[in-house]
PDB file of N, CA and C in Angstrom:
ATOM      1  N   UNK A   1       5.661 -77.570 -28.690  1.00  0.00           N
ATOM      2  CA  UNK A   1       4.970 -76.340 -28.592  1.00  0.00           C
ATOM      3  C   UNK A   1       4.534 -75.924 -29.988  1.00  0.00           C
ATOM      4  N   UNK A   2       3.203 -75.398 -29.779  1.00  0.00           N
ATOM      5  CA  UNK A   2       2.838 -75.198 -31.203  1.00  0.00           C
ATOM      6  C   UNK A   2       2.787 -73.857 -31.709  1.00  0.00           C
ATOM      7  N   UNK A   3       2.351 -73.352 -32.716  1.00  0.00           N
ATOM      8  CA  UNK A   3       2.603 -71.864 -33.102  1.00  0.00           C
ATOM      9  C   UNK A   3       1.333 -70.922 -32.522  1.00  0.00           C
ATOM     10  N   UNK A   4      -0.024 -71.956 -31.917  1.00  0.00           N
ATOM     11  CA  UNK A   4      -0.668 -71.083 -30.991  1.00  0.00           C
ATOM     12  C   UNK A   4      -0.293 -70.948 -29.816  1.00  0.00           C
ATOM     13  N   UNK A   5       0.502 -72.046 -29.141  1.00  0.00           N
ATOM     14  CA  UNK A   5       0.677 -71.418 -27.886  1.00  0.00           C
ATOM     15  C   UNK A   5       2.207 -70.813 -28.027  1.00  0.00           C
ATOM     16  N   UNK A   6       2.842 -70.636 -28.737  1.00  0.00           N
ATOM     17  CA  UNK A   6       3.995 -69.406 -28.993  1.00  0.00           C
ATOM     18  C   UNK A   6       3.667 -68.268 -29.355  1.00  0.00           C
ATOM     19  N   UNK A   7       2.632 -68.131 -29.790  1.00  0.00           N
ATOM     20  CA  UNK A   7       1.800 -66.915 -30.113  1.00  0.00           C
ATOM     21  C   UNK A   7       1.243 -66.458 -28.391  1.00  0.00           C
ATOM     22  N   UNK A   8       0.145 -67.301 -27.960  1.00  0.00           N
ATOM     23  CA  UNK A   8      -0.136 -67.202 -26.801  1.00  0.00           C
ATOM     24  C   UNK A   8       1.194 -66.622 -25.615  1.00  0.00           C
ATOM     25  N   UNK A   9       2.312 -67.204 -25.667  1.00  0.00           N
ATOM     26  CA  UNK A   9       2.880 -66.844 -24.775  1.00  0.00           C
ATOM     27  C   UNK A   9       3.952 -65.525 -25.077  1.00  0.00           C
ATOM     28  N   UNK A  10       4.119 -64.960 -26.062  1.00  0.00           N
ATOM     29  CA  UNK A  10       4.527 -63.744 -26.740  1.00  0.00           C
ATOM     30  C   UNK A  10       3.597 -62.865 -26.293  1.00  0.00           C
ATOM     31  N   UNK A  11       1.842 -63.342 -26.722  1.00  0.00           N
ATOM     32  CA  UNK A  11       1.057 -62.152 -26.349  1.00  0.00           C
ATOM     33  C   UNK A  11       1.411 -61.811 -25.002  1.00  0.00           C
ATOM     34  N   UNK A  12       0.923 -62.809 -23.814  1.00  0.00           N
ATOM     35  CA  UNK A  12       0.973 -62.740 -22.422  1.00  0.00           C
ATOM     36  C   UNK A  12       2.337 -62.016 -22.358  1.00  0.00           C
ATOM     37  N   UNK A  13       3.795 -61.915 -22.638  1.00  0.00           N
ATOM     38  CA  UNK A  13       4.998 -61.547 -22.692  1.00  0.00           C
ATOM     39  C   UNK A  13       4.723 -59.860 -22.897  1.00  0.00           C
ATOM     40  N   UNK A  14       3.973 -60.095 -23.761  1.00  0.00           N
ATOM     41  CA  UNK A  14       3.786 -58.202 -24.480  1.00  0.00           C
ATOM     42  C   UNK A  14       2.952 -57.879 -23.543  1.00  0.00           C
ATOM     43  N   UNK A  15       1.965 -58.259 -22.855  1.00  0.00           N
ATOM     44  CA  UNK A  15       1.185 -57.879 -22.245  1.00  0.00           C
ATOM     45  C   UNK A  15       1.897 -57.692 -20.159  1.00  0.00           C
ATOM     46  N   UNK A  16       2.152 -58.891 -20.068  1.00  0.00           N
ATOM     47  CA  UNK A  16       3.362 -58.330 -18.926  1.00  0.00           C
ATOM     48  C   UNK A  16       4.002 -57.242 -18.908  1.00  0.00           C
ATOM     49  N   UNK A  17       5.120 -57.024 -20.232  1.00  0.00           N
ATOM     50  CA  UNK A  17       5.893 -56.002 -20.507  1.00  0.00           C
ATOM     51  C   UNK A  17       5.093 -54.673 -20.391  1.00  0.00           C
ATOM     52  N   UNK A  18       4.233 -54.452 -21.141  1.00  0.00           N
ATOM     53  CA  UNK A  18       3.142 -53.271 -20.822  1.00  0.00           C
ATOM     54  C   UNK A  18       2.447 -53.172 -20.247  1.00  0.00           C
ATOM     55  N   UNK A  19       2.507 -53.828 -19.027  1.00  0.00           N
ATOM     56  CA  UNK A  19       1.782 -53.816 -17.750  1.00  0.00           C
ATOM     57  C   UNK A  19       3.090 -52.969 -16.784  1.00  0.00           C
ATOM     58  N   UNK A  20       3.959 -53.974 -16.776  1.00  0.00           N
ATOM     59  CA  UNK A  20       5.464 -53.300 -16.116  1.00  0.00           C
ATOM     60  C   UNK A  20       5.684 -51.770 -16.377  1.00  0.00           C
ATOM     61  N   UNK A  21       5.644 -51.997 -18.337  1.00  0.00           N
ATOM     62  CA  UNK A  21       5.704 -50.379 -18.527  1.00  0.00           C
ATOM     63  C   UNK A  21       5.352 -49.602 -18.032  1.00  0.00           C
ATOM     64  N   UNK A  22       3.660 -49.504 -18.108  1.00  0.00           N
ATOM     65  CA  UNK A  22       3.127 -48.759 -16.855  1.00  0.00           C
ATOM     66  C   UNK A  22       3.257 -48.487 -16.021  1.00  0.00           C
ATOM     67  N   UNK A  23       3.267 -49.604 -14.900  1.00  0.00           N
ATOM     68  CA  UNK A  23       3.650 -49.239 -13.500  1.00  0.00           C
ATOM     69  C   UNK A  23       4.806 -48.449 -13.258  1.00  0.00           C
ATOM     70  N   UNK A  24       5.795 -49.282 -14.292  1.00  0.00           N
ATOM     71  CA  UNK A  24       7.219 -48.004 -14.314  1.00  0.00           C
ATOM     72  C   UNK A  24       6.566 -46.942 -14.619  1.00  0.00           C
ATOM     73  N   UNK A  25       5.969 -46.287 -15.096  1.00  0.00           N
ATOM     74  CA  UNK A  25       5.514 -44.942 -15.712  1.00  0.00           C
ATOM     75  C   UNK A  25       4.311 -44.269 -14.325  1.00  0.00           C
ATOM     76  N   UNK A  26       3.910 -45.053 -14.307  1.00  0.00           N
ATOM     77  CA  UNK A  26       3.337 -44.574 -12.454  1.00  0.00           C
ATOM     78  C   UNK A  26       4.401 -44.547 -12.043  1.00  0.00           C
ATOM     79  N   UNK A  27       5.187 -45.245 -11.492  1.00  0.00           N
ATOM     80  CA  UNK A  27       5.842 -45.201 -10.218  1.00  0.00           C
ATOM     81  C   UNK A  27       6.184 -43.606 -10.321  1.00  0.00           C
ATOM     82  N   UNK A  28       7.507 -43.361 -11.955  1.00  0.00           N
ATOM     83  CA  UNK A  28       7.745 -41.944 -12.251  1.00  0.00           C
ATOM     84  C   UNK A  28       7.204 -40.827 -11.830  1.00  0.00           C
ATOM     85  N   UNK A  29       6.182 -40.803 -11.977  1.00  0.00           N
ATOM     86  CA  UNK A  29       4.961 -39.868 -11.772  1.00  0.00           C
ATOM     87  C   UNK A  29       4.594 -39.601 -10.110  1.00  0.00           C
ATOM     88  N   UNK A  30       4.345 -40.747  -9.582  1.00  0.00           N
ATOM     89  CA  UNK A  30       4.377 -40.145  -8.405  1.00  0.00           C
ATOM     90  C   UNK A  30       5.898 -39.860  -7.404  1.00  0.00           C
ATOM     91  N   UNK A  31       6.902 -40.180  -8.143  1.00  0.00           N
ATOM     92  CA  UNK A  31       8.041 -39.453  -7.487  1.00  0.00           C
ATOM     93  C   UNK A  31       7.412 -38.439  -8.109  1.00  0.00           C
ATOM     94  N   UNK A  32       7.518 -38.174  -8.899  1.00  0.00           N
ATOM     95  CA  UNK A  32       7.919 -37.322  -9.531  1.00  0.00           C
ATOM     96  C   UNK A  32       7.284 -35.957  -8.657  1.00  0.00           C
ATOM     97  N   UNK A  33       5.875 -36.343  -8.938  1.00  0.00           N
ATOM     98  CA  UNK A  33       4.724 -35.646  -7.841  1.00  0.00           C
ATOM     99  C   UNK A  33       5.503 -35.163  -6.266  1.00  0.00           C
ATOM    100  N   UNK A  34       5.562 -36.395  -5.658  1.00  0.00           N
ATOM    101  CA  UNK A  34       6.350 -36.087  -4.367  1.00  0.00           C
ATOM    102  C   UNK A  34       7.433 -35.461  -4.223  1.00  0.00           C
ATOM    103  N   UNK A  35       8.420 -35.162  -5.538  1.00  0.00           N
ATOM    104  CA  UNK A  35       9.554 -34.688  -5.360  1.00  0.00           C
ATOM    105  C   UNK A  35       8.731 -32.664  -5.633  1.00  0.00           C
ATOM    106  N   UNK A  36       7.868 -32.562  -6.072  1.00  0.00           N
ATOM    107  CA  UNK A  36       7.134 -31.543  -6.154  1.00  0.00           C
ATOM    108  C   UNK A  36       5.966 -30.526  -5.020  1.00  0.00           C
ATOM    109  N   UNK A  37       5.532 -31.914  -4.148  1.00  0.00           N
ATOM    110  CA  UNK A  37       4.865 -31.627  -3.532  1.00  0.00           C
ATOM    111  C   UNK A  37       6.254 -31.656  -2.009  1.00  0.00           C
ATOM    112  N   UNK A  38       7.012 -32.095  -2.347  1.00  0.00           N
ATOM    113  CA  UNK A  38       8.647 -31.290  -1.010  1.00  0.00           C
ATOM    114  C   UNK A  38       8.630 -29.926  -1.413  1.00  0.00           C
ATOM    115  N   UNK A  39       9.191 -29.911  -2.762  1.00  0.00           N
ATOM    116  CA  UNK A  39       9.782 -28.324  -3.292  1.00  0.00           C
ATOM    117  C   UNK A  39       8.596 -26.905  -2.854  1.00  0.00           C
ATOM    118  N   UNK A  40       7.483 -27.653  -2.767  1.00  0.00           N
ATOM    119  CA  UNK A  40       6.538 -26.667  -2.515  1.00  0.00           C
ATOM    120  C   UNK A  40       6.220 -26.530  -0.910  1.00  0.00           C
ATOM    121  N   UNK A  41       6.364 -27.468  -0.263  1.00  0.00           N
ATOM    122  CA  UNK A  41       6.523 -27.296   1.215  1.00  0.00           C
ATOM    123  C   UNK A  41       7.832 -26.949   1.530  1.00  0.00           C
ATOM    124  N   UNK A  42       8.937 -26.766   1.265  1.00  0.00           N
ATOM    125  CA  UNK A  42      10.137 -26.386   1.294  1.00  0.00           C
ATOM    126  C   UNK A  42       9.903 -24.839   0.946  1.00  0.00           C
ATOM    127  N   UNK A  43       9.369 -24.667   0.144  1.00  0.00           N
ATOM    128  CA  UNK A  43       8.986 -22.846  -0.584  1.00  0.00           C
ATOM    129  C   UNK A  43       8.500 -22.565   0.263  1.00  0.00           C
ATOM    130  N   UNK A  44       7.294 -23.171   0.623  1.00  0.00           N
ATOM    131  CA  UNK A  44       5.990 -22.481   1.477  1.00  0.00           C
ATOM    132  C   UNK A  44       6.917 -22.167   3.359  1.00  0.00           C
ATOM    133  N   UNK A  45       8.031 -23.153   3.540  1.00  0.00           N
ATOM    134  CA  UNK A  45       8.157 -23.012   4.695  1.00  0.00           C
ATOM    135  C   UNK A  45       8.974 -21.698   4.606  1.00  0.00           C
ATOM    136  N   UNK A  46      10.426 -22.123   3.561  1.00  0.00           N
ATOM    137  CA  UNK A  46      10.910 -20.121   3.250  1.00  0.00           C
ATOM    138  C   UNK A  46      10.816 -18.791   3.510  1.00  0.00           C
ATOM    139  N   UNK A  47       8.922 -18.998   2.908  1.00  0.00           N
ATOM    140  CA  UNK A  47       8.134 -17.835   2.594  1.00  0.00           C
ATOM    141  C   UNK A  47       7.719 -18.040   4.395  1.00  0.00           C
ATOM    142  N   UNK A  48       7.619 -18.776   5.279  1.00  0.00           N
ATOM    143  CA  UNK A  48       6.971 -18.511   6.448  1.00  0.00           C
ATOM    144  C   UNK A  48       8.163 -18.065   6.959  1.00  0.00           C
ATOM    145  N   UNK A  49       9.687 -18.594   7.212  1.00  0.00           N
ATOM    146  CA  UNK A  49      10.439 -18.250   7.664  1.00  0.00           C
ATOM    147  C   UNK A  49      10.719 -16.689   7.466  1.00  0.00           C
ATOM    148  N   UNK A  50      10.399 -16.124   6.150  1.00  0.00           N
ATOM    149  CA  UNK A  50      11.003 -14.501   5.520  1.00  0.00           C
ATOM    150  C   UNK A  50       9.354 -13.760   6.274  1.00  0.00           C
ATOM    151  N   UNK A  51       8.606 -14.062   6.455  1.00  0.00           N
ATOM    152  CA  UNK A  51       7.140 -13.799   7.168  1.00  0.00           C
ATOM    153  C   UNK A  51       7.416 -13.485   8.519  1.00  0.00           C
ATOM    154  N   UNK A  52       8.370 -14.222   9.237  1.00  0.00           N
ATOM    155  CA  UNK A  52       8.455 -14.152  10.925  1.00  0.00           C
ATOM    156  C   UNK A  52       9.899 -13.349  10.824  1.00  0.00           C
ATOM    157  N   UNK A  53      10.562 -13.310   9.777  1.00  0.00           N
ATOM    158  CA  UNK A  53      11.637 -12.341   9.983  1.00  0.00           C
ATOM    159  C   UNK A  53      11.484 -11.378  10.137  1.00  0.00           C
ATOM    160  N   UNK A  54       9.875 -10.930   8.581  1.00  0.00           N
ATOM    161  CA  UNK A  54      10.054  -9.544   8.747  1.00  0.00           C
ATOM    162  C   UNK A  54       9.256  -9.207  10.013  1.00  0.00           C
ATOM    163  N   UNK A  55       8.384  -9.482  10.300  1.00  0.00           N
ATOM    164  CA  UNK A  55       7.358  -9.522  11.564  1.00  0.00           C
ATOM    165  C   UNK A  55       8.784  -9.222  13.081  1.00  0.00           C
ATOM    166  N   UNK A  56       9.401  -9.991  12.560  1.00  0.00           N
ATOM    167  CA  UNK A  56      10.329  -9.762  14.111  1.00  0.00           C
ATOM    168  C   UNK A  56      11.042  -7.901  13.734  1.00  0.00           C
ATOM    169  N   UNK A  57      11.259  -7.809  12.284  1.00  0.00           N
ATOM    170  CA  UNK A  57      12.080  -6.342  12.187  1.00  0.00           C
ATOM    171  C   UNK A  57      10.783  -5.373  12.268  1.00  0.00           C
ATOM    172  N   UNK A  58       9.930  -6.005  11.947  1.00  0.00           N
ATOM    173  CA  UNK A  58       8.872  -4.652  12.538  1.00  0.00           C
ATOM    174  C   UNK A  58       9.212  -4.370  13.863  1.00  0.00           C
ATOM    175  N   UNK A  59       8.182  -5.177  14.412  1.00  0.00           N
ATOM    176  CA  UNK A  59       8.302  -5.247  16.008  1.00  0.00           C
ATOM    177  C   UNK A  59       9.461  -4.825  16.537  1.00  0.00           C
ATOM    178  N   UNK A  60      11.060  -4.902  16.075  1.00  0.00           N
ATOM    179  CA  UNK A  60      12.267  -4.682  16.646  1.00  0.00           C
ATOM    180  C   UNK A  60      12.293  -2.795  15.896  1.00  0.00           C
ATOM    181  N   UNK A  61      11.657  -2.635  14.948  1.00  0.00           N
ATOM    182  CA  UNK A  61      11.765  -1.026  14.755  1.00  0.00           C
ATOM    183  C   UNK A  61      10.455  -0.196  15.380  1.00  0.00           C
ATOM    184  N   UNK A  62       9.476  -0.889  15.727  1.00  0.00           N
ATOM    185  CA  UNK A  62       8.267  -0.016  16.355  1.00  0.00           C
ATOM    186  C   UNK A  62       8.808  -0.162  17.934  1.00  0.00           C
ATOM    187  N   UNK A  63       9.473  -0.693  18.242  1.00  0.00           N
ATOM    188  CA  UNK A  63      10.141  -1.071  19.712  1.00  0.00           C
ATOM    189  C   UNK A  63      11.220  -0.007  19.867  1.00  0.00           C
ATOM    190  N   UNK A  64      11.876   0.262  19.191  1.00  0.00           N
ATOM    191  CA  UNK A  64      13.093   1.403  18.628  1.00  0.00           C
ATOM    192  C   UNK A  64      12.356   2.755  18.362  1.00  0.00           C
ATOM    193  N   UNK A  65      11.182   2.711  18.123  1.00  0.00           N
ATOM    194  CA  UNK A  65      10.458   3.908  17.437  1.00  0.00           C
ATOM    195  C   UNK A  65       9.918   4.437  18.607  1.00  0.00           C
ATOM    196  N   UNK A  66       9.295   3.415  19.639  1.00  0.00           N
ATOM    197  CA  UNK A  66       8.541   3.726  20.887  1.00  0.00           C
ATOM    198  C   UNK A  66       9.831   4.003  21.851  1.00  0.00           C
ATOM    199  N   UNK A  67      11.407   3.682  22.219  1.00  0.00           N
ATOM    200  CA  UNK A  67      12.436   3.844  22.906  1.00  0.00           C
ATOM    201  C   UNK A  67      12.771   5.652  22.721  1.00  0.00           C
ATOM    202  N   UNK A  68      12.471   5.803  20.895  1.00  0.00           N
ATOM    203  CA  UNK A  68      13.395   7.125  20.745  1.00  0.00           C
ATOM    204  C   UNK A  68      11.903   8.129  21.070  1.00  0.00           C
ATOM    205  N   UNK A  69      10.780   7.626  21.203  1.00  0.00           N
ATOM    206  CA  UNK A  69       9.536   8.549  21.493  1.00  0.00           C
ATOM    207  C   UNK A  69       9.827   9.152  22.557  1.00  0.00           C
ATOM    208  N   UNK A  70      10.117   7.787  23.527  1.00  0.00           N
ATOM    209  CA  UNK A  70      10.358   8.044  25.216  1.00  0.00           C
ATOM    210  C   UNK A  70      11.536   8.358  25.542  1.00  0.00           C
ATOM    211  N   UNK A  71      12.286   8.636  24.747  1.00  0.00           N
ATOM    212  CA  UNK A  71      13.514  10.022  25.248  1.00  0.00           C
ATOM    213  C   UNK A  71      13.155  11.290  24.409  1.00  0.00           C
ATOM    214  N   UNK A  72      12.437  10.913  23.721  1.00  0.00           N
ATOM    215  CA  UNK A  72      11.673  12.874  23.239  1.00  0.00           C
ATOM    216  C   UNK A  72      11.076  13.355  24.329  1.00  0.00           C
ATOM    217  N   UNK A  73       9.899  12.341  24.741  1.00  0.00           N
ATOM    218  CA  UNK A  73       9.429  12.704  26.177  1.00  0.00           C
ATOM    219  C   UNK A  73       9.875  13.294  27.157  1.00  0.00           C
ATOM    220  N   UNK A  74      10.877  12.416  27.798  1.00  0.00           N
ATOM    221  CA  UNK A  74      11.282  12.610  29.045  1.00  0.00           C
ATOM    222  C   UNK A  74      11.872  13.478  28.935  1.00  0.00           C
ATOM    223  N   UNK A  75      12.595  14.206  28.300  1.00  0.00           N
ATOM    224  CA  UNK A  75      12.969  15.582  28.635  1.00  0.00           C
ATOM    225  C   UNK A  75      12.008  16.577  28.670  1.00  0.00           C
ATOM    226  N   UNK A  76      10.834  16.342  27.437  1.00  0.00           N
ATOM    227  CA  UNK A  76       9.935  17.630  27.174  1.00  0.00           C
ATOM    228  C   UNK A  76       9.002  17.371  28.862  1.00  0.00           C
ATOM    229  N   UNK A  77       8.957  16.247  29.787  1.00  0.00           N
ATOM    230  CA  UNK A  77       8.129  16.303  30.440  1.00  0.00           C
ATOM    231  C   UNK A  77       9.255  16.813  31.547  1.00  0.00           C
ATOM    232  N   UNK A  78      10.359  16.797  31.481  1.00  0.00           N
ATOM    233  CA  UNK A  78      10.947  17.405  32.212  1.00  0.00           C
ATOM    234  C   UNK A  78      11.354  18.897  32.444  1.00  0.00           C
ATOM    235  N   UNK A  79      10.969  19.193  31.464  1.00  0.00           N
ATOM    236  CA  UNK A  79      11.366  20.382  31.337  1.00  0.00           C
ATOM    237  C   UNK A  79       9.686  21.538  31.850  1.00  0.00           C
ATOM    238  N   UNK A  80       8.640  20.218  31.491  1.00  0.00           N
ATOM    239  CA  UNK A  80       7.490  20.711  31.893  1.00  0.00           C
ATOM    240  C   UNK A  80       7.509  21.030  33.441  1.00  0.00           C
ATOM    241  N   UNK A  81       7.948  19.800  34.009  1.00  0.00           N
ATOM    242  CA  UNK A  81       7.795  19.729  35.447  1.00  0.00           C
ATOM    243  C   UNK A  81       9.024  20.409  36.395  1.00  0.00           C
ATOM    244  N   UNK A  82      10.403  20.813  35.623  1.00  0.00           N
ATOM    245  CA  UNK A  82      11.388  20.745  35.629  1.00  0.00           C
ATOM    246  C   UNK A  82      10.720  22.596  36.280  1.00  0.00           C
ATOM    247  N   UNK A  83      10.112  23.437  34.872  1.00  0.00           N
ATOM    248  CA  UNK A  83       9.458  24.782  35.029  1.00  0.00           C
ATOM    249  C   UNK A  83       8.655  25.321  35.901  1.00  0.00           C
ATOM    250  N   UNK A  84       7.909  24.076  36.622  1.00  0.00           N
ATOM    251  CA  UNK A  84       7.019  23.998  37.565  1.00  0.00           C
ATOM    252  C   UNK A  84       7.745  24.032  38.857  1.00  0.00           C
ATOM    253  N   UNK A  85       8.791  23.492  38.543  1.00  0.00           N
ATOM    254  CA  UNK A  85       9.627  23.609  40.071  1.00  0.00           C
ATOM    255  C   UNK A  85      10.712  24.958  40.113  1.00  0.00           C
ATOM    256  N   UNK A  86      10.713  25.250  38.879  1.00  0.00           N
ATOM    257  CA  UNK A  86      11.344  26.418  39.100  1.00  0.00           C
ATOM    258  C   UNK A  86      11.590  27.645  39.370  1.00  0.00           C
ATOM    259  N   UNK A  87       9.839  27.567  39.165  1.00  0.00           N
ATOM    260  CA  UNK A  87       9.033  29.216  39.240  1.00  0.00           C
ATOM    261  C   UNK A  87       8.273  28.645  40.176  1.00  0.00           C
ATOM    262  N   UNK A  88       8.403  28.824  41.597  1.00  0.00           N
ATOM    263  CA  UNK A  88       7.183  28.624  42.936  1.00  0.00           C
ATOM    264  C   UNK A  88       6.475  29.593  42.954  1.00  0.00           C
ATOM    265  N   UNK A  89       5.277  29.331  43.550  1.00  0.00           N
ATOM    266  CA  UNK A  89       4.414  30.481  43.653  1.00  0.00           C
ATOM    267  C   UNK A  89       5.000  31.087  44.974  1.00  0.00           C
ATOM    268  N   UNK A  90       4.728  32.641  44.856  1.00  0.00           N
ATOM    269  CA  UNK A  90       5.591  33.140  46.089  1.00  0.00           C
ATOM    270  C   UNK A  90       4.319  33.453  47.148  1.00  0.00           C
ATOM    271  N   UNK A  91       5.068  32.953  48.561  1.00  0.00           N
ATOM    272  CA  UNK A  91       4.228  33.016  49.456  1.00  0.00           C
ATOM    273  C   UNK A  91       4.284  33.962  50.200  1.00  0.00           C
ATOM    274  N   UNK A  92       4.135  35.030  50.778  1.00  0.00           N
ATOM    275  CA  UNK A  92       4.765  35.810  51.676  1.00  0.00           C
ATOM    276  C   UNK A  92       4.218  35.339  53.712  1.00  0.00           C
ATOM    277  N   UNK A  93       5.743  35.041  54.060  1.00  0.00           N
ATOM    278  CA  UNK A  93       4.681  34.952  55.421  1.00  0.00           C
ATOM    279  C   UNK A  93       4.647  35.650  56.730  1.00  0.00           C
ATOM    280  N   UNK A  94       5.023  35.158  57.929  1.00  0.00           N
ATOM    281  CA  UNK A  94       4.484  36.482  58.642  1.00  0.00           C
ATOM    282  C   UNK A  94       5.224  37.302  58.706  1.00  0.00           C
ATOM    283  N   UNK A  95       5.175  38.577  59.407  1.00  0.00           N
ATOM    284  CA  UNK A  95       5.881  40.043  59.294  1.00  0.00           C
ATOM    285  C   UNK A  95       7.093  39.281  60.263  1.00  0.00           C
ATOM    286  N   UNK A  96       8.872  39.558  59.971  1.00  0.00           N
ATOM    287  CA  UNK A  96       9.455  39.494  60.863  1.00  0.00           C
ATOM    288  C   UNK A  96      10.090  40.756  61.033  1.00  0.00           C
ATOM    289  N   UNK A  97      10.184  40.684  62.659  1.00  0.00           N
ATOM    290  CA  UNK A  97      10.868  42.001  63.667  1.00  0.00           C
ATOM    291  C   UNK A  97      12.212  41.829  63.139  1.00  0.00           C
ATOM    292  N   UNK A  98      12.915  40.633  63.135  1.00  0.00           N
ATOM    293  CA  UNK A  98      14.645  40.882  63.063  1.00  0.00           C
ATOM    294  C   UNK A  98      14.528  41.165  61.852  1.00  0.00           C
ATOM    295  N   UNK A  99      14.432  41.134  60.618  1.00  0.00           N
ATOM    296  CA  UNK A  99      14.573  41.441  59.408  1.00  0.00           C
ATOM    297  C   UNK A  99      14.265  42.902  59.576  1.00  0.00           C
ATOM    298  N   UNK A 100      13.271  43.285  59.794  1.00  0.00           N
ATOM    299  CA  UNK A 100      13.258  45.050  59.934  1.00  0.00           C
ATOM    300  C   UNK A 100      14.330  45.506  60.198  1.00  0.00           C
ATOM    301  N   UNK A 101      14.694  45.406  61.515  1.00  0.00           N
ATOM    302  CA  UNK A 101      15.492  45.491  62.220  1.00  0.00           C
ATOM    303  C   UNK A 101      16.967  45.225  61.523  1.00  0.00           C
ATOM    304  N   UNK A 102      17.246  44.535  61.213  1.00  0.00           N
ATOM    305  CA  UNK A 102      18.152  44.024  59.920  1.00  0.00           C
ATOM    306  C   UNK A 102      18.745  45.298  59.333  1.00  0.00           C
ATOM    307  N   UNK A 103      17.331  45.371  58.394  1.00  0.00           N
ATOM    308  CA  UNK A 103      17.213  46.472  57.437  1.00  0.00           C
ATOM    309  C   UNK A 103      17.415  47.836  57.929  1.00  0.00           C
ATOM    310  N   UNK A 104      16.932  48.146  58.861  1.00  0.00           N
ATOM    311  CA  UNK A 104      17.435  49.346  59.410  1.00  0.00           C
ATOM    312  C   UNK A 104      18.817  49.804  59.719  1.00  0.00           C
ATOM    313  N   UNK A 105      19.394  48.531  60.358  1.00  0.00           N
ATOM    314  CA  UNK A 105      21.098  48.651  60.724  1.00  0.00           C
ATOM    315  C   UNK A 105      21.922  48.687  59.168  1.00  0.00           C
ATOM    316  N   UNK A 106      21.116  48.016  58.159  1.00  0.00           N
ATOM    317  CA  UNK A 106      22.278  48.061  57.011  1.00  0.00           C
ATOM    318  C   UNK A 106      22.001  49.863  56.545  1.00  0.00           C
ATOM    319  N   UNK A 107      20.955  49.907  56.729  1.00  0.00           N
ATOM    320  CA  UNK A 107      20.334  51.534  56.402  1.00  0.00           C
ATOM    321  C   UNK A 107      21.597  52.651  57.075  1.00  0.00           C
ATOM    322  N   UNK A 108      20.966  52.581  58.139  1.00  0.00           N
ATOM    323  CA  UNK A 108      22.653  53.443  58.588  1.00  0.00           C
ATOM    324  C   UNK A 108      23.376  53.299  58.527  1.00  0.00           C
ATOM    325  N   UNK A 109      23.966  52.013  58.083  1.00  0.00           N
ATOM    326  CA  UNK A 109      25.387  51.938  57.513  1.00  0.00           C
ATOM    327  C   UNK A 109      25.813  52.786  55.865  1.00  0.00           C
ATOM    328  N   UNK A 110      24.339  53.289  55.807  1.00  0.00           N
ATOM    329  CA  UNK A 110      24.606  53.826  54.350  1.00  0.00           C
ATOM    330  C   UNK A 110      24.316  52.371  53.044  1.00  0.00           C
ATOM    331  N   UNK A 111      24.073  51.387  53.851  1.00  0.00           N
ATOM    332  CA  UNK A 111      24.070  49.668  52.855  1.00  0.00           C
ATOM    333  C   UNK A 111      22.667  49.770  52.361  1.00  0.00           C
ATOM    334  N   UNK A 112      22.311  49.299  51.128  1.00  0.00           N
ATOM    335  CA  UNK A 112      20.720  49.221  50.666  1.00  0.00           C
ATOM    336  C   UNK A 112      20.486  47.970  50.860  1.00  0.00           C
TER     337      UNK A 112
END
């Protein structure tokens, strides 16, 4: 072997090696990437999970808000309708004989 092709095969050697290098240095990189592009779908899912939480405590306090409305209600409408039944309009109806009559006997008894 002569000192060009020991030269020759050193270069090719260096040149392998920094070919390898590289690719090692890609490979890095795209873990690296992928271990980044998890952490951010891992975040992003978080942030959806704390999104449908709060969405559920709304909904579970406007649900609570509309429950305590409708017992404000139901009494005030009861009390509406409650008044309506309590005060009838007065009817008067026909003339009765025994009630006169009634009235007269408590009369002489001295009774009002």
């Amino acid at each position: 072997m002569t000192n060009t092709d020991s030269d020759n095969s050193r270069e090719w050697a260096a040149q392998a090696y920094a070919l390898l290098k590289k690719r090692q240095a890609e490979q890095k990189q795209e873990l690296e990437k992928q271990a980044e592009q998890k952490q951010e779908l891992e975040k992003q899912a978080e942030q959806k999970q704390e999104l449908e939480k709060q969405a559920e405590q709304k909904q579970e306090l406007e649900k609570q808000a509309e429950q305590k409305q409708e017992l404000i209600d139901i009494p005030n409408k009861e009390i509406v309708t409650g008044q309506s039944k309590t005060i009838p309009e007065t009817e008067l109806g026909e003339f009765d004989d025994n009630f006169t009559w009634s009235a007269m006997v408590l009369a002489a008894q001295g009774k009002k």
